[in-house]
Structures are given as structure tokens and as C-alpha cells.
C-alpha atoms as a PDB file:
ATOM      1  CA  UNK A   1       0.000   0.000   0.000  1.00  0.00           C
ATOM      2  CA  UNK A   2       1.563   3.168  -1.106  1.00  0.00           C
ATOM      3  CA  UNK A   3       2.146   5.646   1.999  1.00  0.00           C
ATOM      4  CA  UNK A   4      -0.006   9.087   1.622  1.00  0.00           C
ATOM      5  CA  UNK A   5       0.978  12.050   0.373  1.00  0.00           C
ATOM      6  CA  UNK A   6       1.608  15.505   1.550  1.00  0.00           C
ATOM      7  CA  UNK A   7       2.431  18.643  -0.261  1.00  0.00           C
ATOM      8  CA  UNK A   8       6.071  19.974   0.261  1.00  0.00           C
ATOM      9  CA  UNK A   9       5.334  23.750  -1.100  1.00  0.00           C
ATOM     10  CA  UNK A  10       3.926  22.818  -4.792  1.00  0.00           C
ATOM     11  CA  UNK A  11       5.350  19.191  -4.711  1.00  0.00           C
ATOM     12  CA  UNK A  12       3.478  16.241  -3.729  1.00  0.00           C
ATOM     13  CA  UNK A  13       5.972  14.025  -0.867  1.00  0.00           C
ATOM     14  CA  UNK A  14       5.260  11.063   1.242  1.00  0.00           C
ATOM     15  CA  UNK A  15       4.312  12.068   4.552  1.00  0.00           C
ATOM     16  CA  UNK A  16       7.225  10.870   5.740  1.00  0.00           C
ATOM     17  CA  UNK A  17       9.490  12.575   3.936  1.00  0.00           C
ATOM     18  CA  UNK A  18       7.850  16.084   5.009  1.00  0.00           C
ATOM     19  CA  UNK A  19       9.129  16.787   8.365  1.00  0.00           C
ATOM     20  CA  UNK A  20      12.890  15.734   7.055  1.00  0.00           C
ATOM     21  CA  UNK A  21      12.404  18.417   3.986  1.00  0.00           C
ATOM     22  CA  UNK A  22      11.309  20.834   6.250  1.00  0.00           C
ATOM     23  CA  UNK A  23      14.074  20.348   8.874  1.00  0.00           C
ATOM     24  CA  UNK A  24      16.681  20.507   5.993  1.00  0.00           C
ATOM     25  CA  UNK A  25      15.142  24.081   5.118  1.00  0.00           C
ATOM     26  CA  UNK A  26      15.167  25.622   8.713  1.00  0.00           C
ATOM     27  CA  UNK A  27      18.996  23.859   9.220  1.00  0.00           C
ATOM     28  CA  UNK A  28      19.519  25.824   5.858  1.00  0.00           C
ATOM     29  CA  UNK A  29      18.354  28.828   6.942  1.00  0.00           C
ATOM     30  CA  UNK A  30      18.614  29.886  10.738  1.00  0.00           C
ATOM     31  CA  UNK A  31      21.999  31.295  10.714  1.00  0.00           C
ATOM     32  CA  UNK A  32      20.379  34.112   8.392  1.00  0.00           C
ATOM     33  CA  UNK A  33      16.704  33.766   9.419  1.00  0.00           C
ATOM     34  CA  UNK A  34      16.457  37.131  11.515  1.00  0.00           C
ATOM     35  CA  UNK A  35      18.058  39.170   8.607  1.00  0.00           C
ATOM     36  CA  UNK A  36      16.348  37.318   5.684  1.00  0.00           C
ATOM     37  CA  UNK A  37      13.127  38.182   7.695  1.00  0.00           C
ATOM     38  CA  UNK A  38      13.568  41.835   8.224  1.00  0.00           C
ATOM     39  CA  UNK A  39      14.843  41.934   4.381  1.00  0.00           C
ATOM     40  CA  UNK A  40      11.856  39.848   3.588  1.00  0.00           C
ATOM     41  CA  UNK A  41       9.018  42.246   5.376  1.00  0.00           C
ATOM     42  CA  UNK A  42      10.656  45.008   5.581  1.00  0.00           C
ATOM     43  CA  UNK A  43      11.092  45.161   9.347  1.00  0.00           C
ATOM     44  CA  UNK A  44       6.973  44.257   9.446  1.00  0.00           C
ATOM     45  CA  UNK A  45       7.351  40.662  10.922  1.00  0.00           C
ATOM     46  CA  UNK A  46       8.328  43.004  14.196  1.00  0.00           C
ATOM     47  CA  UNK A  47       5.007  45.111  14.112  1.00  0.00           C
ATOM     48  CA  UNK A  48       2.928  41.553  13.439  1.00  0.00           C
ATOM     49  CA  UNK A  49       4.728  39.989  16.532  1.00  0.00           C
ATOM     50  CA  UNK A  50       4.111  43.349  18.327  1.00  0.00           C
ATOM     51  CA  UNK A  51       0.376  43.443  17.968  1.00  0.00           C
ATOM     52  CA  UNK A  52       0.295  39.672  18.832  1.00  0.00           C
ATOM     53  CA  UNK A  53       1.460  40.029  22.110  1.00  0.00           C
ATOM     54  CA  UNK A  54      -0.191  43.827  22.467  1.00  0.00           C
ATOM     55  CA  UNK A  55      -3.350  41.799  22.223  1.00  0.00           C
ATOM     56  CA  UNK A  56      -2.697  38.978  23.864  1.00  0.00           C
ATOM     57  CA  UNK A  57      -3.857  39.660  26.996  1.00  0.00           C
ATOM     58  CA  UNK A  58      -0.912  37.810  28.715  1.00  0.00           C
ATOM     59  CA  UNK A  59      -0.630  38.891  32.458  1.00  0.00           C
ATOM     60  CA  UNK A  60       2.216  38.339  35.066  1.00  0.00           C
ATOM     61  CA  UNK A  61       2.271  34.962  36.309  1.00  0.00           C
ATOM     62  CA  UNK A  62       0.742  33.380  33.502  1.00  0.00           C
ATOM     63  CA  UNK A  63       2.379  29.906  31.726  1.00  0.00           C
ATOM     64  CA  UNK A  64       3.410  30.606  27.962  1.00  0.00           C
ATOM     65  CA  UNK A  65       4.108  27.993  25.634  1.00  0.00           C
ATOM     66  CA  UNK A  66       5.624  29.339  22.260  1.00  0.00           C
ATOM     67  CA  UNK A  67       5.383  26.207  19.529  1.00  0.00           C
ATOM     68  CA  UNK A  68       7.934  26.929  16.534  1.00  0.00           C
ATOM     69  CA  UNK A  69       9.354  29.891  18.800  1.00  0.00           C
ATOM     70  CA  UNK A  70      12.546  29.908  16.611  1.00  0.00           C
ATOM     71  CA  UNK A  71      14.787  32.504  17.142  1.00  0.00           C
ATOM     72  CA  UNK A  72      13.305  33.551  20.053  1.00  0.00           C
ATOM     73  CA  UNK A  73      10.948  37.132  19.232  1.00  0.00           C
ATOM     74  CA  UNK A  74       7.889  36.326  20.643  1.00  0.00           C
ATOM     75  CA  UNK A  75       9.349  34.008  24.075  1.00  0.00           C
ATOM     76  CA  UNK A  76      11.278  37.749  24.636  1.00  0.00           C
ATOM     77  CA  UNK A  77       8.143  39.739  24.448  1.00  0.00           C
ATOM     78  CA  UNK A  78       6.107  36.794  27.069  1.00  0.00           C
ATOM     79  CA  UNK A  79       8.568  36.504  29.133  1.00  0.00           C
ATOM     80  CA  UNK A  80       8.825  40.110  29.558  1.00  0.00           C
ATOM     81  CA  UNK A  81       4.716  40.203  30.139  1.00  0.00           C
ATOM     82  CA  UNK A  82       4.516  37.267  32.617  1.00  0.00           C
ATOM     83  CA  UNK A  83       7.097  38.169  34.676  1.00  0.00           C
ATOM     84  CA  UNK A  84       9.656  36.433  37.623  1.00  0.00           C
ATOM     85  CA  UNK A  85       6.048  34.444  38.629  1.00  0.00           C
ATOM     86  CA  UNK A  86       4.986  33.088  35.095  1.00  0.00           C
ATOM     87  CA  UNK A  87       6.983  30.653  32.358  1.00  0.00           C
ATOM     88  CA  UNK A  88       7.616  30.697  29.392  1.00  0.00           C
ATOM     89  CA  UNK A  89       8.805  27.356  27.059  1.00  0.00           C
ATOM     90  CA  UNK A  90      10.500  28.154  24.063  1.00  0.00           C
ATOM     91  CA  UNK A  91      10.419  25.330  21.993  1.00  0.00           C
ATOM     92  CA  UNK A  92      11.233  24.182  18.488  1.00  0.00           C
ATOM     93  CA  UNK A  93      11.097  20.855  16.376  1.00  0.00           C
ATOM     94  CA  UNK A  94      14.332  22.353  14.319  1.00  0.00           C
ATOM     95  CA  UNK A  95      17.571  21.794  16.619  1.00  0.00           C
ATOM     96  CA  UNK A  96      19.146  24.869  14.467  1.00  0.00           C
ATOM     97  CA  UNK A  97      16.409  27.189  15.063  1.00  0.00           C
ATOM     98  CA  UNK A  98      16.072  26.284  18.939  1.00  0.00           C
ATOM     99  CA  UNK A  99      19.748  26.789  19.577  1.00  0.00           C
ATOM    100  CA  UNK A 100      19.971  30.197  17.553  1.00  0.00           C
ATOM    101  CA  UNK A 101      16.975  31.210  19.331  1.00  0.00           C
ATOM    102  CA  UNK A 102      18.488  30.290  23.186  1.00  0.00           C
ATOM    103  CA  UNK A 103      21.746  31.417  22.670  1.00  0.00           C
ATOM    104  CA  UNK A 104      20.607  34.674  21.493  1.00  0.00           C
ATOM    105  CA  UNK A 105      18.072  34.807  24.522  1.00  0.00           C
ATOM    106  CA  UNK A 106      20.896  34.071  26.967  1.00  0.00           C
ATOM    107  CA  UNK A 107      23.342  36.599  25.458  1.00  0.00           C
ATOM    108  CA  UNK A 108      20.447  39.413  26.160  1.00  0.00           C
ATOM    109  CA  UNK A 109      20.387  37.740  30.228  1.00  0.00           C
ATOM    110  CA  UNK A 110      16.997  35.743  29.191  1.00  0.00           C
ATOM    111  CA  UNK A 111      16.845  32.462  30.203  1.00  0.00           C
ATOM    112  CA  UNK A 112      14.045  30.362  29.682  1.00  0.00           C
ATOM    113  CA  UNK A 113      13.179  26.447  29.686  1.00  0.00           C
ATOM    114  CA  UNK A 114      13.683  25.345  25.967  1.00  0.00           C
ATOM    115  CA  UNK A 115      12.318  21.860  24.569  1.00  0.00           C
ATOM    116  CA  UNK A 116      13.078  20.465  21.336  1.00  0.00           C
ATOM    117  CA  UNK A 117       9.207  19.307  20.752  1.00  0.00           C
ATOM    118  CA  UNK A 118       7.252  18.180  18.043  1.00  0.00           C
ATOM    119  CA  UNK A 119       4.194  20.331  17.733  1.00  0.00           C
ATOM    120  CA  UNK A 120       1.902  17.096  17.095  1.00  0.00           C
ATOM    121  CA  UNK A 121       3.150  15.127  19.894  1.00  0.00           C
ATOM    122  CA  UNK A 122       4.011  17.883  22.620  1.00  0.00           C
ATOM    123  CA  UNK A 123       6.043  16.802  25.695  1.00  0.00           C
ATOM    124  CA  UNK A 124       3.699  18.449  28.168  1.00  0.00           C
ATOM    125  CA  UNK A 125       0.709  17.790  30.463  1.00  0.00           C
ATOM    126  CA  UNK A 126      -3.199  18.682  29.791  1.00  0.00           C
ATOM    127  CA  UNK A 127      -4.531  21.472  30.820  1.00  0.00           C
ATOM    128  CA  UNK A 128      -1.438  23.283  31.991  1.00  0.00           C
ATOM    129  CA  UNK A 129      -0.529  26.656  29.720  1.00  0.00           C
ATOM    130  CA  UNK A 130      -2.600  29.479  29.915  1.00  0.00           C
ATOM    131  CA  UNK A 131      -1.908  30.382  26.108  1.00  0.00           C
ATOM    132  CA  UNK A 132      -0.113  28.684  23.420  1.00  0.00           C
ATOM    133  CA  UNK A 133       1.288  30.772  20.965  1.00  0.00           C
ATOM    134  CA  UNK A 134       3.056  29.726  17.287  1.00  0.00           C
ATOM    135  CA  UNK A 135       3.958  32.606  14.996  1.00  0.00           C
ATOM    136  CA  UNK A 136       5.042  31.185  10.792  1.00  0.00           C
ATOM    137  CA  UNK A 137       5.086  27.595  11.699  1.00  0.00           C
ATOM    138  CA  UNK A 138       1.898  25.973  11.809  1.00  0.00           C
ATOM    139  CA  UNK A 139       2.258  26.108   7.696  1.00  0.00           C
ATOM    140  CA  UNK A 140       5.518  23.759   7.841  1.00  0.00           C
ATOM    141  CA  UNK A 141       3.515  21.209   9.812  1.00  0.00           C
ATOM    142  CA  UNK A 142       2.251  17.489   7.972  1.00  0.00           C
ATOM    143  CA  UNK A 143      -0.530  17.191  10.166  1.00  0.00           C
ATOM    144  CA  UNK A 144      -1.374  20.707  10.818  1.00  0.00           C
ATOM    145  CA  UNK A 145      -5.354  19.256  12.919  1.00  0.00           C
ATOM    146  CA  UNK A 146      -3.128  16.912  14.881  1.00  0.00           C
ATOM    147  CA  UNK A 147      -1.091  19.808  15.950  1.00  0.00           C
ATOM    148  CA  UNK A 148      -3.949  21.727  16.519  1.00  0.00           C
ATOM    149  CA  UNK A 149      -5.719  19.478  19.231  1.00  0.00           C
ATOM    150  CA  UNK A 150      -2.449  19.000  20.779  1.00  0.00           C
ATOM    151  CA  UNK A 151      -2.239  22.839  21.197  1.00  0.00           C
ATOM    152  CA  UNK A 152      -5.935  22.514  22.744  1.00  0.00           C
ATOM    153  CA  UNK A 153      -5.083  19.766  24.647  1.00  0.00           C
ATOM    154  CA  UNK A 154      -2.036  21.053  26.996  1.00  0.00           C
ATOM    155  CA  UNK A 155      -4.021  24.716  27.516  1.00  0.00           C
ATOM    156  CA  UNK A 156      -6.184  25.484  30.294  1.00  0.00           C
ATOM    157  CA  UNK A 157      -9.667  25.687  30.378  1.00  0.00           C
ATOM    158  CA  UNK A 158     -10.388  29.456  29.379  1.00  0.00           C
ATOM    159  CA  UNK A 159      -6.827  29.540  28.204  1.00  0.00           C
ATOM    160  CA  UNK A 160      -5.775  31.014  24.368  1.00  0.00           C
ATOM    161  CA  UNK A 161      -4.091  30.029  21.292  1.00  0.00           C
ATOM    162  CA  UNK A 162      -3.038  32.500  18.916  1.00  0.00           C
ATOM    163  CA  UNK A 163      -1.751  31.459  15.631  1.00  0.00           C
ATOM    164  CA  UNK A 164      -0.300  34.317  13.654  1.00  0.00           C
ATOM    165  CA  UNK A 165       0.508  32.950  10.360  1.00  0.00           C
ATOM    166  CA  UNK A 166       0.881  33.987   6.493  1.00  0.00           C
ATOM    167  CA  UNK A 167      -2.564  33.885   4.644  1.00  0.00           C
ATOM    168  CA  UNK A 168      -4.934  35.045   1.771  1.00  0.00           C
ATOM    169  CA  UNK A 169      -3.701  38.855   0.249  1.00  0.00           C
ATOM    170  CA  UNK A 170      -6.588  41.461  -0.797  1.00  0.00           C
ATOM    171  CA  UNK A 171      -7.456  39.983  -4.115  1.00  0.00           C
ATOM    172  CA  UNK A 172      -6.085  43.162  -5.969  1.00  0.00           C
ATOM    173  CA  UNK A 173      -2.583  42.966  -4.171  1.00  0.00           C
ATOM    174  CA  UNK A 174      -1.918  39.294  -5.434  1.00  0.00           C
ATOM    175  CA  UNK A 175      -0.045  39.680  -8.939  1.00  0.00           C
ATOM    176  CA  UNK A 176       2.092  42.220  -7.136  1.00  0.00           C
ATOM    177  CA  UNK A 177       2.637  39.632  -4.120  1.00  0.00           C
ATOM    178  CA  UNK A 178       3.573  36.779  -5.879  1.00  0.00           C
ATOM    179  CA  UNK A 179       5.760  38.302  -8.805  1.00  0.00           C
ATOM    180  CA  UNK A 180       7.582  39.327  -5.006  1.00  0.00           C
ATOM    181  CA  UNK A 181       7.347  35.917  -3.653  1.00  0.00           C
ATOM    182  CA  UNK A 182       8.597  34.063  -6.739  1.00  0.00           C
ATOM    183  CA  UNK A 183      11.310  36.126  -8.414  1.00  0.00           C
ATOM    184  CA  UNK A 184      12.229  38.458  -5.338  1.00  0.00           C
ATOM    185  CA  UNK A 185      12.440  36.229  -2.525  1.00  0.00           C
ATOM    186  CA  UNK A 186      14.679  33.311  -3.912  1.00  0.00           C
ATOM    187  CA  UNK A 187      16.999  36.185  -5.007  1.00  0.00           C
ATOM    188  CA  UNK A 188      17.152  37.921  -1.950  1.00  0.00           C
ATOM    189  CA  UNK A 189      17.747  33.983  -0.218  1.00  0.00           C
ATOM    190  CA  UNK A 190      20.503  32.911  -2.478  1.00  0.00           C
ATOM    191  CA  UNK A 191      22.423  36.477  -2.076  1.00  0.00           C
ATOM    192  CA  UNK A 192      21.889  36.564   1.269  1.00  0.00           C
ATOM    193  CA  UNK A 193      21.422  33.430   2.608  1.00  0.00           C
ATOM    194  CA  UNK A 194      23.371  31.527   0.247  1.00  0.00           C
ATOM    195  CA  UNK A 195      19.946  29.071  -0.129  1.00  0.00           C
ATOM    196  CA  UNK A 196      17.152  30.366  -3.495  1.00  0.00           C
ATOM    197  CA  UNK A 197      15.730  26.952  -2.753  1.00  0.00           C
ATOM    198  CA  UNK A 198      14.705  27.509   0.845  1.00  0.00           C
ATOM    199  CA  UNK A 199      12.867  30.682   0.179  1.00  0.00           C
ATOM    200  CA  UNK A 200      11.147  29.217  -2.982  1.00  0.00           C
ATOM    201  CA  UNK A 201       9.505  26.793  -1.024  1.00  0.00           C
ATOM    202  CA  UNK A 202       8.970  29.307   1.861  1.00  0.00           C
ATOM    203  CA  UNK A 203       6.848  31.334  -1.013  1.00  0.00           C
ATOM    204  CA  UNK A 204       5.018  28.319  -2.091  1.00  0.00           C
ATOM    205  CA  UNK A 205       4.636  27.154   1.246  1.00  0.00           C
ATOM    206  CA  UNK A 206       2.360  30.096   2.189  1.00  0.00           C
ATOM    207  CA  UNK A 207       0.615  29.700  -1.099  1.00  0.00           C
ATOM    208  CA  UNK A 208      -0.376  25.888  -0.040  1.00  0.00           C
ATOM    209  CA  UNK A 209      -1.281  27.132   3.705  1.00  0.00           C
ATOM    210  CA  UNK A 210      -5.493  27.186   4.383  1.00  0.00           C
ATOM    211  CA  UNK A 211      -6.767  30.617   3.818  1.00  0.00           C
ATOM    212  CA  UNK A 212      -8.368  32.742   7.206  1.00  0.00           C
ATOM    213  CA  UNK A 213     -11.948  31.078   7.130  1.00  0.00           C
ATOM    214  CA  UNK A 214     -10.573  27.598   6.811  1.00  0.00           C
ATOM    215  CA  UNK A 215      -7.863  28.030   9.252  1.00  0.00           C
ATOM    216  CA  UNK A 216     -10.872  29.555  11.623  1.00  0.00           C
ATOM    217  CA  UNK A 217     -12.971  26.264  10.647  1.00  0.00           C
ATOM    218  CA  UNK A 218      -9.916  23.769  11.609  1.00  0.00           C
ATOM    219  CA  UNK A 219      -9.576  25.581  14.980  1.00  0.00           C
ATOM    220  CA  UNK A 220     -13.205  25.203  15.948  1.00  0.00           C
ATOM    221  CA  UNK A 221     -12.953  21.213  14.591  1.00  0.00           C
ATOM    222  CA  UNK A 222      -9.939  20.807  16.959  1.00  0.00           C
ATOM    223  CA  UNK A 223     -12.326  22.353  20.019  1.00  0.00           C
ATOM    224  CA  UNK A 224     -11.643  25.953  19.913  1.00  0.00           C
ATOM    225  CA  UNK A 225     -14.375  28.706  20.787  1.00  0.00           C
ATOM    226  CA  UNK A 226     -14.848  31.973  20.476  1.00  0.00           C
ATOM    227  CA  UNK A 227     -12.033  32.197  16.670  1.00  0.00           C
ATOM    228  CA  UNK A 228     -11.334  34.837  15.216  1.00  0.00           C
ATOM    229  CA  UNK A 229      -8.424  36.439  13.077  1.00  0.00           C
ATOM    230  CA  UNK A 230      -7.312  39.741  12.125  1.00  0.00           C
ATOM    231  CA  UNK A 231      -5.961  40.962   9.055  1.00  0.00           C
ATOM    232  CA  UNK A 232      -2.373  42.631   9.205  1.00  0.00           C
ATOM    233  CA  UNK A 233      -0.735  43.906   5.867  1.00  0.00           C
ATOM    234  CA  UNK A 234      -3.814  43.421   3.259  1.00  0.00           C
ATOM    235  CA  UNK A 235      -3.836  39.983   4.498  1.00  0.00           C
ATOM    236  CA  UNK A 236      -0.468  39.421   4.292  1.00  0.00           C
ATOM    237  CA  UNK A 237      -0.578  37.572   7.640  1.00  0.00           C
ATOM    238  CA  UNK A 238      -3.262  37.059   9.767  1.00  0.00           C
ATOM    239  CA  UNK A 239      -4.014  36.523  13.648  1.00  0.00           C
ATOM    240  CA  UNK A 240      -6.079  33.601  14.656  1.00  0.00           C
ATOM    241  CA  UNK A 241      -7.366  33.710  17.997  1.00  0.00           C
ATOM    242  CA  UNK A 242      -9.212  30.430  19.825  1.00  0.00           C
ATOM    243  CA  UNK A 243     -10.078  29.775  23.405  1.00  0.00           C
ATOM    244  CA  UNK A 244     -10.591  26.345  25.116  1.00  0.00           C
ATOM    245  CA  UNK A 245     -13.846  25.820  27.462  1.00  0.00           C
END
């Protein structure tokens, strides 16, 4: 029986092959991630992480988990918000990313728990985070509604996930976006990066991830209440918010 298939960007992969594709990507890229994202967005990836945790209603003493946390933006900005009483996990299913993102913590005096986790299968007990939190990486995942009811699984009841992720552009925007996507970005990655590959796949990758009404729909099927997103940028990227009962 042949094994089923995922997409990997535009190409169709075993779903076992995924997660070892996407791993080679991140490996690729984190030495260069923070400057290929503030060439990419043109310093906007820092406004969309600042309105995420503006609105996020994160108090002191509250327990953070940040799922794909990478290099470490948005585990700065909780850790800042809950405080000496609260936690905050960084964690990461790319060994590259993690470490870039806890030695760069630890060289501003930061230090935080950090878990090498796999967002489907996460290493922690029900009910226990008051929000979860996973900024450009719930697109990279195979089983993105696995991932999702492990997210509502491990928050409290009343507790939040926000999922700030690429999505849909205003319709009129979109020739514009992806002649920028397709011919800009590879260029920028291979100049920059030394990687066109990474960041073609990276612009198909968003291309392939569920628009805002379907990602809304696969929240509530995982057990989420109360979604909603916001558009940032045209639609650029957009913040999903759920909450568990």
C-alpha cells in the first residue's frame, strides 16, 4: 500500500518525507533567518509579533508555551509580560532554530526552559498553559489538525491560542505579491542566505497554507471557541485567535 501524500510547497511528498524536507530548510536557513526576515518584510514581521502580544492579553504569572518559537521574538516579548512568577517554554522541532533562538536569549540575560518538541506530539501535560502561541510555523507542519488538538489539549480551560501565520492577500494585491514571492524572494535567499531553494519553497509554502476562514474552521474542529483572526498587511498575515472551554 503506497504511503499518503503531503504537499512539500507545490510538490506532492510522502508524509514521511515532510518533516525531514522541512528540517533541511530551517537547518539551511537559521543562521540568516532574523536578517532574511527583516529583508523579507521590511522590518513588518516586528510590528505583526508586536500586535500579537499587544493583544494577547498575557498577564504576570501566567504559563506561555511558544510552539515553533525559533529565534526567540515572541518568548522575549512573554517573558517580559509574565514576569519572575509566570513561564515561558521556548520550543522548536528544528535543533538549528532552537539553539539560535536560546543562545541569542541568553546573550540578552533571558533564560528560559527550551524543549526540542514536536508540535503534534508535545512533551507536556493537559490542561497546563494558559496560552499557546506559534507565529510562521503551523504552515511547515504534515498534520497541521493533529497539531492543533495537541495545542488545545495542553491549555487550560479558558486559556488562548493564537496562531499568527501567512494567509490570503486582498485579491487586488496578489499579482504584485507573488511576482515578489517568486522572483524576489529566492533572489534575496541565495544572495543573502546563500539558499534560493529555501525561500522558494517558503513562497510556495504560504501559497499551499489554508486561507483565514478555513484556518478559523480547523480551529473550531480541533475544540476551539470563540475564533477569530485579524488581518495585518492586506492579508499578508493574519491573527487567529481560539479559546478552550
Amino acid at each position: 500500500m503506497s504511503e499518503q501524500q503531503t504537499h512539500f510547497g507545490f510538490k506532492n511528498v510522502a508524509e514521511s518525507e515532510k518533516a525531514q524536507k522541512v528540517a533541511e530548510v530551517f537547518h539551511s536557513v537559521a543562521q540568516k533567518y532574523d536578517v532574511m526576515n527583516d529583508l523579507m518584510s521590511g522590518g513588518l514581521h516586528r510590528v505583526w509579533k508586536h500586535f500579537t502580544l499587544n493583544t494577547s492579553g498575557v498577564k504576570p504569572g501566567d504559563k506561555v508555551l511558544d510552539i515553533a518559537g525559533g529565534t526567540g521574538d515572541l518568548s522575549r516579548g512573554w517573558h517580559k509580560r509574565v514576569g519572575k512568577t509566570g513561564e515561558v517554554w521556548l520550543t522548536d522541532i528544528n535543533s538549528s532554530m532552537l539553539t539560535v533562538g536560546r543562545d541569542r536569549l541568553l546573550d540578552e540575560g533571558i533564560v528560559l526552559p527550551v524543549s526540542l518538541a514536536d508540535a503534534e506530539k508535545l512533551p507536556f501535560p493537559d490542561n497546563y498553559f494558559d496560552l499557546v502561541s506559534v507565529a510562521f510555523g503551523l504552515r511547515n507542519m504534515t498534520h497541521k489538525d493533529a497539531a492543533l488538538k495537541e495545542m488545545h489539549r495542553v491549555l487550560r480551560p479558558g486559556g488562548k491560542l493564537l496562531v499568527l501565520e501567512f494567509s490570503k492577500v486582498w485579491k487586488p494585491l496578489s499579482p504584485f505579491y507573488d511576482i515578489y514571492s517568486f522572483k524576489a524572494l529566492p533572489i534575496m535567499g541565495k544572495l543573502v542566505a546563500g539558499d534560493a531553494e529555501s525561500y522558494q519553497y517558503l513562497a510556495e509554502s504560504i501559497r499551499m497554507h489554508p486561507d483565514q476562514e478555513t484556518l478559523k474552521q480547523m480551529m473550531v474542529e480541533s475544540g476551539f471557541g470563540k475564533v477569530d483572526y485579524h488581518n495585518l498587511s492586506a492579508g499578508v498575515v493574519a491573527l487567529h485567535k481560539g479559546y478552550k472551554f
